[in-house]
PDB file of N, CA and C in Angstrom:
ATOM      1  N   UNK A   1       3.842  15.369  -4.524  1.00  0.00           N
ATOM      2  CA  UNK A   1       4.786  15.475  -5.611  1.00  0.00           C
ATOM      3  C   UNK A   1       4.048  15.536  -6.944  1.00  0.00           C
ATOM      4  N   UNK A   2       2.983  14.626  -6.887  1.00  0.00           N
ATOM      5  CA  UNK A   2       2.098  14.874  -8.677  1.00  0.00           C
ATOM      6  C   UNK A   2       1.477  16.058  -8.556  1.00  0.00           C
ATOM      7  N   UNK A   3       0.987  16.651  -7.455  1.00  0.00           N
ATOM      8  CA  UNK A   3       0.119  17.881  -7.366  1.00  0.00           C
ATOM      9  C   UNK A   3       1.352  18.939  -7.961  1.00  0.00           C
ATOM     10  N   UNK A   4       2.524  19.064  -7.370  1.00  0.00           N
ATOM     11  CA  UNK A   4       3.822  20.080  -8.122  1.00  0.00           C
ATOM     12  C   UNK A   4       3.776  19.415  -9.375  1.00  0.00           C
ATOM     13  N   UNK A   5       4.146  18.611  -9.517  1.00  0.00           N
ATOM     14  CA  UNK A   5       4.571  18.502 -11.360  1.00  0.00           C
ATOM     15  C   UNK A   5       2.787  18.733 -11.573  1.00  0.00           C
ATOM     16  N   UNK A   6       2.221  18.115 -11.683  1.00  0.00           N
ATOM     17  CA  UNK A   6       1.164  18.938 -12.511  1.00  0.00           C
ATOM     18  C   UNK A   6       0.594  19.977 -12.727  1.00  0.00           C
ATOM     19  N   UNK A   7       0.917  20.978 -11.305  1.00  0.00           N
ATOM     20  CA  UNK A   7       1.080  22.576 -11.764  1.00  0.00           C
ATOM     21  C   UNK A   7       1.761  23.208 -12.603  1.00  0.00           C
ATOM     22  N   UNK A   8       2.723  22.629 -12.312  1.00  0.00           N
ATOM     23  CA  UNK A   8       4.189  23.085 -13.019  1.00  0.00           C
ATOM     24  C   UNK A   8       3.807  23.047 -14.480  1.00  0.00           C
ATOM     25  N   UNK A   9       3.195  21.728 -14.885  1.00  0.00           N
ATOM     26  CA  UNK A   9       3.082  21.218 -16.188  1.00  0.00           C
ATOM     27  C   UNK A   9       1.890  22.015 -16.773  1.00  0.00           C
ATOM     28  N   UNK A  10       0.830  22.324 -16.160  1.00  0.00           N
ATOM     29  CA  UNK A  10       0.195  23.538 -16.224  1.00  0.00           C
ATOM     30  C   UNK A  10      -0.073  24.872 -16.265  1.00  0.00           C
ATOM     31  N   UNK A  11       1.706  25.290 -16.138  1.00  0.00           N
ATOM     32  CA  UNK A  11       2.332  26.712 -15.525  1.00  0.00           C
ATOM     33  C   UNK A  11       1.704  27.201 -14.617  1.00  0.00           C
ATOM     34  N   UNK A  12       1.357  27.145 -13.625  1.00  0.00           N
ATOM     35  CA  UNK A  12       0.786  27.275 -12.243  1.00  0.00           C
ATOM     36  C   UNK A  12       2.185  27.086 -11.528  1.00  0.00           C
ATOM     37  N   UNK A  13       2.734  27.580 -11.081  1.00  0.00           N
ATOM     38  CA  UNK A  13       4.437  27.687 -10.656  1.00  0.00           C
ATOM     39  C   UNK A  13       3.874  28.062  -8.944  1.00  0.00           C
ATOM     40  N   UNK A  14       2.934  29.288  -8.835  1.00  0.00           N
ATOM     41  CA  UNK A  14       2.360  29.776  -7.900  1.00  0.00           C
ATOM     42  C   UNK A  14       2.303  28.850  -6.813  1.00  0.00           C
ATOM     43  N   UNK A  15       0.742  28.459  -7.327  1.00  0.00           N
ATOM     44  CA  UNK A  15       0.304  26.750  -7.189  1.00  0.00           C
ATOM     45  C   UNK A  15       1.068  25.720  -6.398  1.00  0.00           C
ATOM     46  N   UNK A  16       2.429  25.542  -7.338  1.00  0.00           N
ATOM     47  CA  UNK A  16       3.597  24.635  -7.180  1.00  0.00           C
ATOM     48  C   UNK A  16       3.785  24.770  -5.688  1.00  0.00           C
ATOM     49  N   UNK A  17       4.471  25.978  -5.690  1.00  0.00           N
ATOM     50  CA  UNK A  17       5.194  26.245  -4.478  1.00  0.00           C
ATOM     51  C   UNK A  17       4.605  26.680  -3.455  1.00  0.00           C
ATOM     52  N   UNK A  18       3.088  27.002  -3.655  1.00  0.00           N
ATOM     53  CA  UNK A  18       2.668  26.889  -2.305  1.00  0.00           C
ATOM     54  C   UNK A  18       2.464  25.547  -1.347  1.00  0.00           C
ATOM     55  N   UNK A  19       2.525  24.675  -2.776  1.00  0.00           N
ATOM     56  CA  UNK A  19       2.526  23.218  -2.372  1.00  0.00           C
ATOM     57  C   UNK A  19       3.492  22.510  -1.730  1.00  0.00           C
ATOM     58  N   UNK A  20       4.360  23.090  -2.307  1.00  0.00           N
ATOM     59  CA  UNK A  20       6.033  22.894  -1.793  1.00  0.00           C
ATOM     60  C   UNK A  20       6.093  23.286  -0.428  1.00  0.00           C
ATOM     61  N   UNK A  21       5.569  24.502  -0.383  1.00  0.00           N
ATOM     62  CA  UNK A  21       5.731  25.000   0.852  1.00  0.00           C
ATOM     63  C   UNK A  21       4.923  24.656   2.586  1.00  0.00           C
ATOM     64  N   UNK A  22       3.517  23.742   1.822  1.00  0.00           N
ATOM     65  CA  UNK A  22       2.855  23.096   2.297  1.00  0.00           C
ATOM     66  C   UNK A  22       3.776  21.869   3.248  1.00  0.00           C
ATOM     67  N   UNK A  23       3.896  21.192   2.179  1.00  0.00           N
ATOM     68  CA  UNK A  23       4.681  19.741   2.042  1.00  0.00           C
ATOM     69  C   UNK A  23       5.747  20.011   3.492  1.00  0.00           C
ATOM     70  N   UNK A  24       6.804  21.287   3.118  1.00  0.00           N
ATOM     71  CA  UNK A  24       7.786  21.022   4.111  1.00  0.00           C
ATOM     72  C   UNK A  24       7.453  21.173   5.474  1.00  0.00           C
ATOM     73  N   UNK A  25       5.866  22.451   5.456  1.00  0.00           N
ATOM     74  CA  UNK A  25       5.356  22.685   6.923  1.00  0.00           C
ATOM     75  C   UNK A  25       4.863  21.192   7.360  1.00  0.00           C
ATOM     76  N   UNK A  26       4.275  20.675   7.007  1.00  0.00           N
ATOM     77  CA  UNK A  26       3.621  18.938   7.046  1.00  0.00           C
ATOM     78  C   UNK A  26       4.698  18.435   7.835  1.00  0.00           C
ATOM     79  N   UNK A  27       5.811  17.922   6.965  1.00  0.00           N
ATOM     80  CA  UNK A  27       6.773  17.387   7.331  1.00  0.00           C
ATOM     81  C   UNK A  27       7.487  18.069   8.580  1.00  0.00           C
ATOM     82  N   UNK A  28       7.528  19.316   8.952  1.00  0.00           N
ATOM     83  CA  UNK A  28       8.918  19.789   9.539  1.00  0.00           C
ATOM     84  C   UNK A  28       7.583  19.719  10.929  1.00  0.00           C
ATOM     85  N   UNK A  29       6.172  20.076  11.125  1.00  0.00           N
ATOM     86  CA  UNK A  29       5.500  19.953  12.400  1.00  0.00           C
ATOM     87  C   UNK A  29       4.809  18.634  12.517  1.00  0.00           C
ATOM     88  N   UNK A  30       5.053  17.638  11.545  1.00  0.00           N
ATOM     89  CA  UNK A  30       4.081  16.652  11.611  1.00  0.00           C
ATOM     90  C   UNK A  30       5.170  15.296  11.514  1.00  0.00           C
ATOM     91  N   UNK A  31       5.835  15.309  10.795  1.00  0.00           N
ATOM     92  CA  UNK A  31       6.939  13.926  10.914  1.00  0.00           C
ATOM     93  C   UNK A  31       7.757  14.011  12.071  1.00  0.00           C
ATOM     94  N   UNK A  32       8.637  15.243  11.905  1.00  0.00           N
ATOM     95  CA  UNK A  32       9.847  15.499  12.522  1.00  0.00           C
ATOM     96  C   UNK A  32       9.591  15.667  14.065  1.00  0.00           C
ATOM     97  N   UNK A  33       8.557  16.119  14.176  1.00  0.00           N
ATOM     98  CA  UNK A  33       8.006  16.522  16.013  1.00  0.00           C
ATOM     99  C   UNK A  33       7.568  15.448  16.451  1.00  0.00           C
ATOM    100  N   UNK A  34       6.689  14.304  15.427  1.00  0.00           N
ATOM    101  CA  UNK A  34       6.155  13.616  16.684  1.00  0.00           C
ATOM    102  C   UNK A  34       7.226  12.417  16.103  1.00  0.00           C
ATOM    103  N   UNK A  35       8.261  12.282  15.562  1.00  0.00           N
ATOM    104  CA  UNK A  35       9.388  11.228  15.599  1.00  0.00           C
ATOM    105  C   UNK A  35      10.434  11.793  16.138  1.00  0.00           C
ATOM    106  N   UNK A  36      10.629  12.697  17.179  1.00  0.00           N
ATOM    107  CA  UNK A  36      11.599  13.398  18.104  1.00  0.00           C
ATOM    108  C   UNK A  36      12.226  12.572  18.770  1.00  0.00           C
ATOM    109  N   UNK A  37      11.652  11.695  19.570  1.00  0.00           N
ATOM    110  CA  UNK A  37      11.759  10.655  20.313  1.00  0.00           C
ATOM    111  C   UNK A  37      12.455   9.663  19.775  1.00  0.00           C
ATOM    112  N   UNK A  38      12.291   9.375  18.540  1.00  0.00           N
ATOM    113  CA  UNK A  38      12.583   8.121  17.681  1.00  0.00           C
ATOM    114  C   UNK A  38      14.078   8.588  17.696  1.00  0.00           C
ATOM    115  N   UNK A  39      14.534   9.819  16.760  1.00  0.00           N
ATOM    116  CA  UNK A  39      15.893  10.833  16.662  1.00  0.00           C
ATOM    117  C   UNK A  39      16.532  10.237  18.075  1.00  0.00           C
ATOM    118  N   UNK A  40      16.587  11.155  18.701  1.00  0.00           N
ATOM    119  CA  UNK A  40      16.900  11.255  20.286  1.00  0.00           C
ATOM    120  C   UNK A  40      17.466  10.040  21.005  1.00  0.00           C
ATOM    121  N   UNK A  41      16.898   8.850  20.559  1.00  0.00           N
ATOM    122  CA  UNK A  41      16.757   7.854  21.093  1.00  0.00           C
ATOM    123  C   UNK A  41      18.634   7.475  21.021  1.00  0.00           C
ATOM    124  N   UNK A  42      19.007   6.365  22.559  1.00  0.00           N
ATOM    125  CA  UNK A  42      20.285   6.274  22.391  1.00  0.00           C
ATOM    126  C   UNK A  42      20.633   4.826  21.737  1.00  0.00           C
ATOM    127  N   UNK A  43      21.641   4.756  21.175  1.00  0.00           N
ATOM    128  CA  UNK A  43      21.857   3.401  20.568  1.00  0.00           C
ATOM    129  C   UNK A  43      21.177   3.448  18.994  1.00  0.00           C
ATOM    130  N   UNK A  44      21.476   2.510  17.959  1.00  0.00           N
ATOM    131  CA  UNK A  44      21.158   2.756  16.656  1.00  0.00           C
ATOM    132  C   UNK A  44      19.577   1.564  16.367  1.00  0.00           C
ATOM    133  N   UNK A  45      18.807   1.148  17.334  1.00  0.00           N
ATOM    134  CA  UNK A  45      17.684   0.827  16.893  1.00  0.00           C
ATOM    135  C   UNK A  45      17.274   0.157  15.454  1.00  0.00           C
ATOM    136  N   UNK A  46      16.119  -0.549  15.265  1.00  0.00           N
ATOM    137  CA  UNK A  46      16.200  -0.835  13.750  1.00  0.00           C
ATOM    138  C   UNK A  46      15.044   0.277  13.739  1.00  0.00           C
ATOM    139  N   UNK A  47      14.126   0.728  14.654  1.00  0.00           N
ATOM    140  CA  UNK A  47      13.108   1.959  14.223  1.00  0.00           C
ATOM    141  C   UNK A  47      13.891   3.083  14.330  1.00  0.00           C
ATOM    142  N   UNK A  48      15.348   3.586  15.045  1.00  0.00           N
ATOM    143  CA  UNK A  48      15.853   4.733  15.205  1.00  0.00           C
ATOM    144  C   UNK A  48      16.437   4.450  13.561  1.00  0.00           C
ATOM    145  N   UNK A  49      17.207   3.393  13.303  1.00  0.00           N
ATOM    146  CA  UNK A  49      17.252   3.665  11.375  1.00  0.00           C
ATOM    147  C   UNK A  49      16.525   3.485  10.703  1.00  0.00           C
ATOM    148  N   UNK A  50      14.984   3.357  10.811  1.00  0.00           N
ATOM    149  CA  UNK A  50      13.643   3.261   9.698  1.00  0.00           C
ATOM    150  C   UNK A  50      13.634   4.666  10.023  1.00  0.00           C
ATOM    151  N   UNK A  51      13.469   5.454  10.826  1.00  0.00           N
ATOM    152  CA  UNK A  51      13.213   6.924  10.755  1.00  0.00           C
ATOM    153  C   UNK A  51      13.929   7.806  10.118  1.00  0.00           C
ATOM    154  N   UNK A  52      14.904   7.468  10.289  1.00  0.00           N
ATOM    155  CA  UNK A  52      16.281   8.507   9.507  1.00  0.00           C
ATOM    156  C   UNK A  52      16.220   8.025   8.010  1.00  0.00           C
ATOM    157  N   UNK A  53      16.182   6.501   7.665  1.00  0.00           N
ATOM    158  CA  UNK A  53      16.221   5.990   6.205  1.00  0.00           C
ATOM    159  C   UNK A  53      14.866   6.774   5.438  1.00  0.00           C
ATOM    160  N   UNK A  54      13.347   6.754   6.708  1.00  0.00           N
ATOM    161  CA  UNK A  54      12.388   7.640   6.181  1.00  0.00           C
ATOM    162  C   UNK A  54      12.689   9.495   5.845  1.00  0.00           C
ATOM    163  N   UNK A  55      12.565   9.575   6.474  1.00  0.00           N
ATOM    164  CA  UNK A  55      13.190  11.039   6.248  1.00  0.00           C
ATOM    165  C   UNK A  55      14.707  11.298   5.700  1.00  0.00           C
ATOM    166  N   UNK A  56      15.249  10.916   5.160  1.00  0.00           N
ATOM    167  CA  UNK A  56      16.070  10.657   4.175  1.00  0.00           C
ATOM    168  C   UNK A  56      15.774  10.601   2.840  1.00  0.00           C
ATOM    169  N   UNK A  57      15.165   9.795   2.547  1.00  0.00           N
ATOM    170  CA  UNK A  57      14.010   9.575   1.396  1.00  0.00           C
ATOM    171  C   UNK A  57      13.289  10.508   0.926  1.00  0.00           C
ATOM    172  N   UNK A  58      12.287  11.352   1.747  1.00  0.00           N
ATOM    173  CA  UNK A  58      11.542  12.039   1.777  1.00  0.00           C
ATOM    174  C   UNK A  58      12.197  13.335   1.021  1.00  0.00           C
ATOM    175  N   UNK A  59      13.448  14.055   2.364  1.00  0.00           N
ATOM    176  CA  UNK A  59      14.528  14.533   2.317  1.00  0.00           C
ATOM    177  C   UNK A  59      15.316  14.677   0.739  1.00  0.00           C
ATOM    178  N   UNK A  60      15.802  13.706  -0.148  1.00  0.00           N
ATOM    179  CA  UNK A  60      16.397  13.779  -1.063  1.00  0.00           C
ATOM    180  C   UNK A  60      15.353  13.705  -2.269  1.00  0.00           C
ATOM    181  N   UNK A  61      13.794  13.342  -2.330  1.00  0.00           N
ATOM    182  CA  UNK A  61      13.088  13.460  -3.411  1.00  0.00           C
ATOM    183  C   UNK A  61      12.767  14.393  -3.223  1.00  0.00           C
ATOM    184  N   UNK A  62      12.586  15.706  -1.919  1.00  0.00           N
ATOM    185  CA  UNK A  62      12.512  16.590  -2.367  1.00  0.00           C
ATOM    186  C   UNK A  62      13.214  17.977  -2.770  1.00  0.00           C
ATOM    187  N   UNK A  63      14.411  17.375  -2.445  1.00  0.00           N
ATOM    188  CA  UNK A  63      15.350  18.000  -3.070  1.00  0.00           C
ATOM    189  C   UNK A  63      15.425  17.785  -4.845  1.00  0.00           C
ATOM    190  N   UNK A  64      15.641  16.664  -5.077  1.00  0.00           N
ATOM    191  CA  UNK A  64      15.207  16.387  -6.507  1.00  0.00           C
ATOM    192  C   UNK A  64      14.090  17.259  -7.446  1.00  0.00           C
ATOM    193  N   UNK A  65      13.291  16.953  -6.349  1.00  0.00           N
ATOM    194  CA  UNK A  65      12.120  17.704  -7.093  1.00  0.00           C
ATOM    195  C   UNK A  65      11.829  19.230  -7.355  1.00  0.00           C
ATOM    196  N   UNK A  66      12.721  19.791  -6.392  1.00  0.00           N
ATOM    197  CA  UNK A  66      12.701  21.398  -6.387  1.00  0.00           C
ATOM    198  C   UNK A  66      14.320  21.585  -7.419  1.00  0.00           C
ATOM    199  N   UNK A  67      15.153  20.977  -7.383  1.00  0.00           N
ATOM    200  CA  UNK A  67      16.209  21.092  -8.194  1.00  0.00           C
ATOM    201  C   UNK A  67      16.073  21.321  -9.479  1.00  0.00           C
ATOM    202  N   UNK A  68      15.294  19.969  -9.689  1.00  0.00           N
ATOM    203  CA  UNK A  68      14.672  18.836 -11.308  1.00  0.00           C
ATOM    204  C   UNK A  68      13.255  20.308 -11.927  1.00  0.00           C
ATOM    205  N   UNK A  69      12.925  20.559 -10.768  1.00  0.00           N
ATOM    206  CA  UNK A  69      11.513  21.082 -11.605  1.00  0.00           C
ATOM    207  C   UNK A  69      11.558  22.643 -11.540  1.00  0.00           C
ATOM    208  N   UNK A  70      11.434  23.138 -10.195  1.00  0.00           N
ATOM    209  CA  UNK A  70      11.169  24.368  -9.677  1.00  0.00           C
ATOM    210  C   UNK A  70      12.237  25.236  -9.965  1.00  0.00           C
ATOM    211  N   UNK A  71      13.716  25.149  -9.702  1.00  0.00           N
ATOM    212  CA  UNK A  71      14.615  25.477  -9.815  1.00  0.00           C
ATOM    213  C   UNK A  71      16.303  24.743 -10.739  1.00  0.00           C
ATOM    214  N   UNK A  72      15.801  24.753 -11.671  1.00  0.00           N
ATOM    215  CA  UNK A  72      16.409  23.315 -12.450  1.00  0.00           C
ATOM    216  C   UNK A  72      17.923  24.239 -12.511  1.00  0.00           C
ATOM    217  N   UNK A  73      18.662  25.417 -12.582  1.00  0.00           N
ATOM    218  CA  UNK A  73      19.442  25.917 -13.199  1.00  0.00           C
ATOM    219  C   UNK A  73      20.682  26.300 -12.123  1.00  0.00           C
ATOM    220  N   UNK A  74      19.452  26.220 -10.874  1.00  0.00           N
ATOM    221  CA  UNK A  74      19.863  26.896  -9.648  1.00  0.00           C
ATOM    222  C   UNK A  74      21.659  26.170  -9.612  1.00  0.00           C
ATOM    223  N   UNK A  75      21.754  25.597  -9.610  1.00  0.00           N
ATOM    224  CA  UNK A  75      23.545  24.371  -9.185  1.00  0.00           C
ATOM    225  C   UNK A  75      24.001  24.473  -9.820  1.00  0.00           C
ATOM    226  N   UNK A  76      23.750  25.329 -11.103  1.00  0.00           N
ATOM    227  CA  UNK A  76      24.782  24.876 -12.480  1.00  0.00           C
ATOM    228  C   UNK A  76      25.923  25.643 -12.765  1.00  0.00           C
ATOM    229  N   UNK A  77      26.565  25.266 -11.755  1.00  0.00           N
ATOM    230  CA  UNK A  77      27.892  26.160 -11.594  1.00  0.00           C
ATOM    231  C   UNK A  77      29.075  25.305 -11.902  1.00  0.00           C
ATOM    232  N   UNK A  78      29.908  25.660 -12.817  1.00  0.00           N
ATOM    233  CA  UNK A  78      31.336  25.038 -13.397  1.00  0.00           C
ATOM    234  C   UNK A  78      32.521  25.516 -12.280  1.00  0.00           C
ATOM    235  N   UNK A  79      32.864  24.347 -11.650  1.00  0.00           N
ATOM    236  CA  UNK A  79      34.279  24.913 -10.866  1.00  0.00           C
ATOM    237  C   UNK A  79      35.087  25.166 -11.742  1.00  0.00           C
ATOM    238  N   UNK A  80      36.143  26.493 -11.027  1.00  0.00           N
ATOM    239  CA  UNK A  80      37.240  26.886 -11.900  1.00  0.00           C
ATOM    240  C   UNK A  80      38.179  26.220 -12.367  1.00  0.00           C
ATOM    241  N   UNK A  81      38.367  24.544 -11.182  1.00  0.00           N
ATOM    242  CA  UNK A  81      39.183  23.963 -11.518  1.00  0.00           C
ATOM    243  C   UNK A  81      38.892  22.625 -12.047  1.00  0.00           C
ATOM    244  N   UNK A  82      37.494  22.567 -12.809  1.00  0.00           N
ATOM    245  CA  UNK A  82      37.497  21.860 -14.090  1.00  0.00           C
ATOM    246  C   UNK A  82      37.204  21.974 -15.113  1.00  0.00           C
ATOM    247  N   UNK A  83      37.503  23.475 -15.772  1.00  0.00           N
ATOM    248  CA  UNK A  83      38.210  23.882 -16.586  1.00  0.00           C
ATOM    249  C   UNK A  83      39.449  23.879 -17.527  1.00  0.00           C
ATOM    250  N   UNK A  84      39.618  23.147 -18.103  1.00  0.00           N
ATOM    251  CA  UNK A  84      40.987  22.777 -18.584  1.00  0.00           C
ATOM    252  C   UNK A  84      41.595  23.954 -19.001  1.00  0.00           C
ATOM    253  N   UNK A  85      43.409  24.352 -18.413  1.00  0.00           N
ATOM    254  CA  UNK A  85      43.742  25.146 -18.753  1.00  0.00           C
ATOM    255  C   UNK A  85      43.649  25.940 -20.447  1.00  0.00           C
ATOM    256  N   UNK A  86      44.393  24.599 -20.830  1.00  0.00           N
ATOM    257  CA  UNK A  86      44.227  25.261 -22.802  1.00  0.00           C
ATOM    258  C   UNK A  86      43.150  25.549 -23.492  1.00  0.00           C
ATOM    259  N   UNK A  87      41.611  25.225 -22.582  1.00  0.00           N
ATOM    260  CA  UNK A  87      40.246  25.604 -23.439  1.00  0.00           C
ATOM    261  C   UNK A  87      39.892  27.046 -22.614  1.00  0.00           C
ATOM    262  N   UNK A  88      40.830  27.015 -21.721  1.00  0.00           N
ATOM    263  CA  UNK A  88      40.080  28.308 -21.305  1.00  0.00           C
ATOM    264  C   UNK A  88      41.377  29.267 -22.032  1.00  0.00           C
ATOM    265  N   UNK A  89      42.539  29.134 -22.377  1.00  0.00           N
ATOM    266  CA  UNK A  89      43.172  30.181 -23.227  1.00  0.00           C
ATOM    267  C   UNK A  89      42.639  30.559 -24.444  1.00  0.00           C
ATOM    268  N   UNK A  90      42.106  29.495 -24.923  1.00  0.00           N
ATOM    269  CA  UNK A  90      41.447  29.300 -26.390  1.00  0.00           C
ATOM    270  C   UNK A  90      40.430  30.218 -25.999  1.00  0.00           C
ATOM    271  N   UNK A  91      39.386  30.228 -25.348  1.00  0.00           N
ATOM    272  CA  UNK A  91      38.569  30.813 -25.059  1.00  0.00           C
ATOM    273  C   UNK A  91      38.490  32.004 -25.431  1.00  0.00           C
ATOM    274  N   UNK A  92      39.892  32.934 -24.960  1.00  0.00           N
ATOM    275  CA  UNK A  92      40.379  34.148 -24.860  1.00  0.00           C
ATOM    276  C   UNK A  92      40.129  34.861 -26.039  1.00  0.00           C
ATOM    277  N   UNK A  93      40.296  34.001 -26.907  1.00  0.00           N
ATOM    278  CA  UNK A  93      40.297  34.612 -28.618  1.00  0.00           C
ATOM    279  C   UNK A  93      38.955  34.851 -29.045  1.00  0.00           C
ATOM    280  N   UNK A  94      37.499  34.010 -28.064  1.00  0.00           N
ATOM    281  CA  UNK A  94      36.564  34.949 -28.712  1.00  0.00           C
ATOM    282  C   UNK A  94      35.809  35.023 -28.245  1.00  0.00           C
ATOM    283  N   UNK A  95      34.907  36.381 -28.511  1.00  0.00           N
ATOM    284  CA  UNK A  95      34.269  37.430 -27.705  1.00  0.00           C
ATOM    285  C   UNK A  95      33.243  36.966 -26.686  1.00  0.00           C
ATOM    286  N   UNK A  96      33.134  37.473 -25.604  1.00  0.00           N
ATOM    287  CA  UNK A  96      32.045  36.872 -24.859  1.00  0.00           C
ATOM    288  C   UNK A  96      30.409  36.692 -25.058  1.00  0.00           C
ATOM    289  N   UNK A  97      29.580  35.845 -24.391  1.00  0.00           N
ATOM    290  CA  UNK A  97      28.447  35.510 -25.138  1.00  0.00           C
ATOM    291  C   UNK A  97      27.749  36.926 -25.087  1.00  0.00           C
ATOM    292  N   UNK A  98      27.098  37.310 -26.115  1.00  0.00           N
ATOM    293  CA  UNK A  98      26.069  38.523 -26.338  1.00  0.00           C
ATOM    294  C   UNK A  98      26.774  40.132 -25.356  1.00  0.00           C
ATOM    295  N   UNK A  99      28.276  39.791 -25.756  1.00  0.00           N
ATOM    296  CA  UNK A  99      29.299  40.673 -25.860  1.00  0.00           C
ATOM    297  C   UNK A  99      29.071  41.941 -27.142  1.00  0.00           C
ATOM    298  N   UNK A 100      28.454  43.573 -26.793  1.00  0.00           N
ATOM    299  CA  UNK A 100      28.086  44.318 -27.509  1.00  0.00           C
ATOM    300  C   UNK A 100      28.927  44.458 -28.987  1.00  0.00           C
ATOM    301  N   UNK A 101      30.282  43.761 -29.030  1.00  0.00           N
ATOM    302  CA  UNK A 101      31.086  43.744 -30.204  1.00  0.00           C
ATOM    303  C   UNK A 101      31.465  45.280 -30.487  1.00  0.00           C
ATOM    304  N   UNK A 102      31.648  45.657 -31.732  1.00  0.00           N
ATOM    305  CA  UNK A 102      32.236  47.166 -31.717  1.00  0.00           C
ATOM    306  C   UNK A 102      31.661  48.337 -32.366  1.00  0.00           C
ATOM    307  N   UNK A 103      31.690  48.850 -31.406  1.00  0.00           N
ATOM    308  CA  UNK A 103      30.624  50.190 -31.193  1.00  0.00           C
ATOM    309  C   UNK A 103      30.769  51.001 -32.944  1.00  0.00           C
ATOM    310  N   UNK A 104      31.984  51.064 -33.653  1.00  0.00           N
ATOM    311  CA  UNK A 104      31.955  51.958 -34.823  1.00  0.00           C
ATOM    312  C   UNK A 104      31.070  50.805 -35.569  1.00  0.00           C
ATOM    313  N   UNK A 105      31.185  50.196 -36.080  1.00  0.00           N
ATOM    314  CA  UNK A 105      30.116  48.818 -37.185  1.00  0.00           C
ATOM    315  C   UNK A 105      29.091  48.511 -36.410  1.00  0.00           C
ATOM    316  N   UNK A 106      29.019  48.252 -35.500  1.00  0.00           N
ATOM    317  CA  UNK A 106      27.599  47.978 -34.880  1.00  0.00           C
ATOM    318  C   UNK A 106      27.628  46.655 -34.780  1.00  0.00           C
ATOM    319  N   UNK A 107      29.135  45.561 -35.488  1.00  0.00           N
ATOM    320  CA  UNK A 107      28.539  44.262 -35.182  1.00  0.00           C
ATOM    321  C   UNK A 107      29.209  43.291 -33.791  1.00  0.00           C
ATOM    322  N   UNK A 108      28.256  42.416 -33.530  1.00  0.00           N
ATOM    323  CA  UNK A 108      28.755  42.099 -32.470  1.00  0.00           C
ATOM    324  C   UNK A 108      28.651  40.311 -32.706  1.00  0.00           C
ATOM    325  N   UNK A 109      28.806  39.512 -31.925  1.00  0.00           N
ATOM    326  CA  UNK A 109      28.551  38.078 -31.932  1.00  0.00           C
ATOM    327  C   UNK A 109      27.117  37.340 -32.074  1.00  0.00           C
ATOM    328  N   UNK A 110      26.372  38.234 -31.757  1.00  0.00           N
ATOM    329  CA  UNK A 110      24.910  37.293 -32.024  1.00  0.00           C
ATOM    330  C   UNK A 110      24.159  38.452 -33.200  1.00  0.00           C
ATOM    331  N   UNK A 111      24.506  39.168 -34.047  1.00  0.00           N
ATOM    332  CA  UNK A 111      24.204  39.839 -35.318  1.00  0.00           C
ATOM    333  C   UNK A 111      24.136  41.364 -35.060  1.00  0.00           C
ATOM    334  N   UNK A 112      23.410  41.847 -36.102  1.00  0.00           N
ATOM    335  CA  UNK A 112      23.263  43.470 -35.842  1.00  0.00           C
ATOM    336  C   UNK A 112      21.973  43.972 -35.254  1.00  0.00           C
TER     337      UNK A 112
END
């Protein structure tokens, strides 16, 4: 995880994500295969829930970390329905962002 942020912080993005990409091969042939057994296992264990609580962990910081760093913009999606009706009528009245404005004047919302 410091090896990504300090690429990152270096603009080495490249770098980053080969690291990233490292990390998940590690994890997906090296945790997950030889704790198969652990998974699998019947009944809830206190090592069958140290494994799942581990990879869980693992699991959600690196989600964080590719969200937070690599891809920060990727989720940033507004549902339609929390939108409040009356700001989105309001809305209506003016022009959209870096909307060409009108072709005879030449002006538009972000200048000429």
């Amino acid at each position: 995880m410091n090896a990504v942020i300090d690429n990152l912080d270096a603009y080495e993005a490249r770098t980053a994500v080969i690291a990233v990409e490292k990390f998940i091969d590690d994890l997906s042939n090296w945790y997950v295969r030889r704790s198969r057994e652990r998974f699998w296992r019947e009944g809830m264990d206190d090592d069958k829930q140290a494994a799942y609580a581990t990879l869980y962990e693992v699991l959600t910081t690196l989600v964080k970390l590719i969200a937070g760093r690599l891809a920060p913009f990727s989720g940033n999606v507004i549902p339609a329905n929390r939108i409040d009706p009356v700001a989105r009528a309001v809305s209506r009245f003016f022009p959209a962002p870096n909307a060409p404005g009108n072709l005879v004047t030449g002006v538009n919302n972000y200048g000429r």
